[in-house]
Protein backbone atom coordinates (compact mmCIF):
# COMPACT_ATOMS: atom_id res chain seq x y z
CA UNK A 1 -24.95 -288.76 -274.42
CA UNK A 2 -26.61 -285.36 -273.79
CA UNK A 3 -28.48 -283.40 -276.20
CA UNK A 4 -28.05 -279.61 -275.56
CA UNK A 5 -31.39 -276.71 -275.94
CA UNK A 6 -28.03 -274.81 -278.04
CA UNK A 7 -28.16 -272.71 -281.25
CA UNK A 8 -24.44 -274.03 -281.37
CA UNK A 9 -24.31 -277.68 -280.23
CA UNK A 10 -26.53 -280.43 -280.71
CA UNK A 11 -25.24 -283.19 -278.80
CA UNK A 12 -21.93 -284.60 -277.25
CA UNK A 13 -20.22 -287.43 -276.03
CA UNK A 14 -17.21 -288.28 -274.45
CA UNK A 15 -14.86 -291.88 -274.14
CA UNK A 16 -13.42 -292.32 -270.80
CA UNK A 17 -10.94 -295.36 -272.74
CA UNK A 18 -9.45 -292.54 -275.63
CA UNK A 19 -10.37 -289.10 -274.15
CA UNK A 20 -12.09 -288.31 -277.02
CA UNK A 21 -14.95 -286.09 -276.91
CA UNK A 22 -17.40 -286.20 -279.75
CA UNK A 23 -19.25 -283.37 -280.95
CA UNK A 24 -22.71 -282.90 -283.11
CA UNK A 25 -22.86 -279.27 -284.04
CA UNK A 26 -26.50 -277.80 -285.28
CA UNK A 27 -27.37 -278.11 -289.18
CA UNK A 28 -24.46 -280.66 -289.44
CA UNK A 29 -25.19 -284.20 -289.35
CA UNK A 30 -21.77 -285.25 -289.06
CA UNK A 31 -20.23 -285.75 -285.28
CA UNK A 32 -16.72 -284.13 -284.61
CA UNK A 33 -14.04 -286.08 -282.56
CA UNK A 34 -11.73 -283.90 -280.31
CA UNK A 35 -9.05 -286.44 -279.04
CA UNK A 36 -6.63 -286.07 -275.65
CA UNK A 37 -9.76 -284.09 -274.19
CA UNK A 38 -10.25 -284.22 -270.46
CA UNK A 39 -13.18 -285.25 -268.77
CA UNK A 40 -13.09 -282.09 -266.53
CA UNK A 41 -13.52 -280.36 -270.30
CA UNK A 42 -16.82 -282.66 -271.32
CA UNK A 43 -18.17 -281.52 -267.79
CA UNK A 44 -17.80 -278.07 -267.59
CA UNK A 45 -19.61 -278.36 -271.63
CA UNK A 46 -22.50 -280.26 -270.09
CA UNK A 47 -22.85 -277.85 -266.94
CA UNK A 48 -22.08 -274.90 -269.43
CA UNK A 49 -24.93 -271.75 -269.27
CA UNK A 50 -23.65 -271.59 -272.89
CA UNK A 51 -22.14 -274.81 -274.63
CA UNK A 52 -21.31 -272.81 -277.73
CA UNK A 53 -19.69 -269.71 -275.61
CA UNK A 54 -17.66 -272.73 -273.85
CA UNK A 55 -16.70 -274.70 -277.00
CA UNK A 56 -15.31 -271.27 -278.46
CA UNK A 57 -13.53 -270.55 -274.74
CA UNK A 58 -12.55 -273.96 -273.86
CA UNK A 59 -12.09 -275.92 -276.82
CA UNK A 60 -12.04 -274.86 -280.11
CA UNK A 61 -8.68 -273.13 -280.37
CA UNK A 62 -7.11 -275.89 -277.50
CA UNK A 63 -7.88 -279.44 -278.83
CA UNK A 64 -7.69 -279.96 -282.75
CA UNK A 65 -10.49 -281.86 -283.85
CA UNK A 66 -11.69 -283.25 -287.22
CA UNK A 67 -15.10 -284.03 -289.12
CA UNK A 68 -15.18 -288.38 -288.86
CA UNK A 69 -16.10 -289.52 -292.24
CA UNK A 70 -19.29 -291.26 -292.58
CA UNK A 71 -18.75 -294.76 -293.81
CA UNK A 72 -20.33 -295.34 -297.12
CA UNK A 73 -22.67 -297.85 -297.75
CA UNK A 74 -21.97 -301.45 -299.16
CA UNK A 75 -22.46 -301.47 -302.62
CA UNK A 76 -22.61 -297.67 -302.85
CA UNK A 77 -20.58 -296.67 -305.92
CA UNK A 78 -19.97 -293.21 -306.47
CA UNK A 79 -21.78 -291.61 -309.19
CA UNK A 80 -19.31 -291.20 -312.84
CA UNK A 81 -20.29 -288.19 -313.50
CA UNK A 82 -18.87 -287.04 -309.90
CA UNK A 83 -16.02 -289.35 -309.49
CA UNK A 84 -12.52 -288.40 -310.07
């Protein structure tokens, strides 16, 4: 998994099995999964001058993605006061 000297992008990964490339943008802890991506696609990000300039070119618009969820702890009930 690379980790990227980006104002953009953090780190990235990709799965050979799903295509899914997975996506850790800076000040945002949670990773963003961009399915049916091609592995040419994760390489030209890692060999990018820019990764941000090429997520914006090459991605962003092209391959819907969505925040994953971070699973919550066991035990971990949500607060009253902010439950619905």
């Amino acid at each position: 998994m690379p980790y990227f000297d980006s104002t953009a992008i953090r780190r990235a990964e990709y799965e050979p099995a799903s295509r899914t490339l997975t996506i850790w943008f800076v000040g945002n802890d949670d990773p963003y999964d961009y399915p049916a991506v091609p592995s040419a696609v994760f390489d030209g990000l890692c060999r990018a001058d820019s990764q941000g300039q090429f997520f914006n070119a090459c991605i962003r618009d092209i391959y819907p993605g969505h925040r994953r969820a971070r699973p919550r702890r066991a035990g971990k009930r949500p607060h009253p006061r902010y439950s619905t």
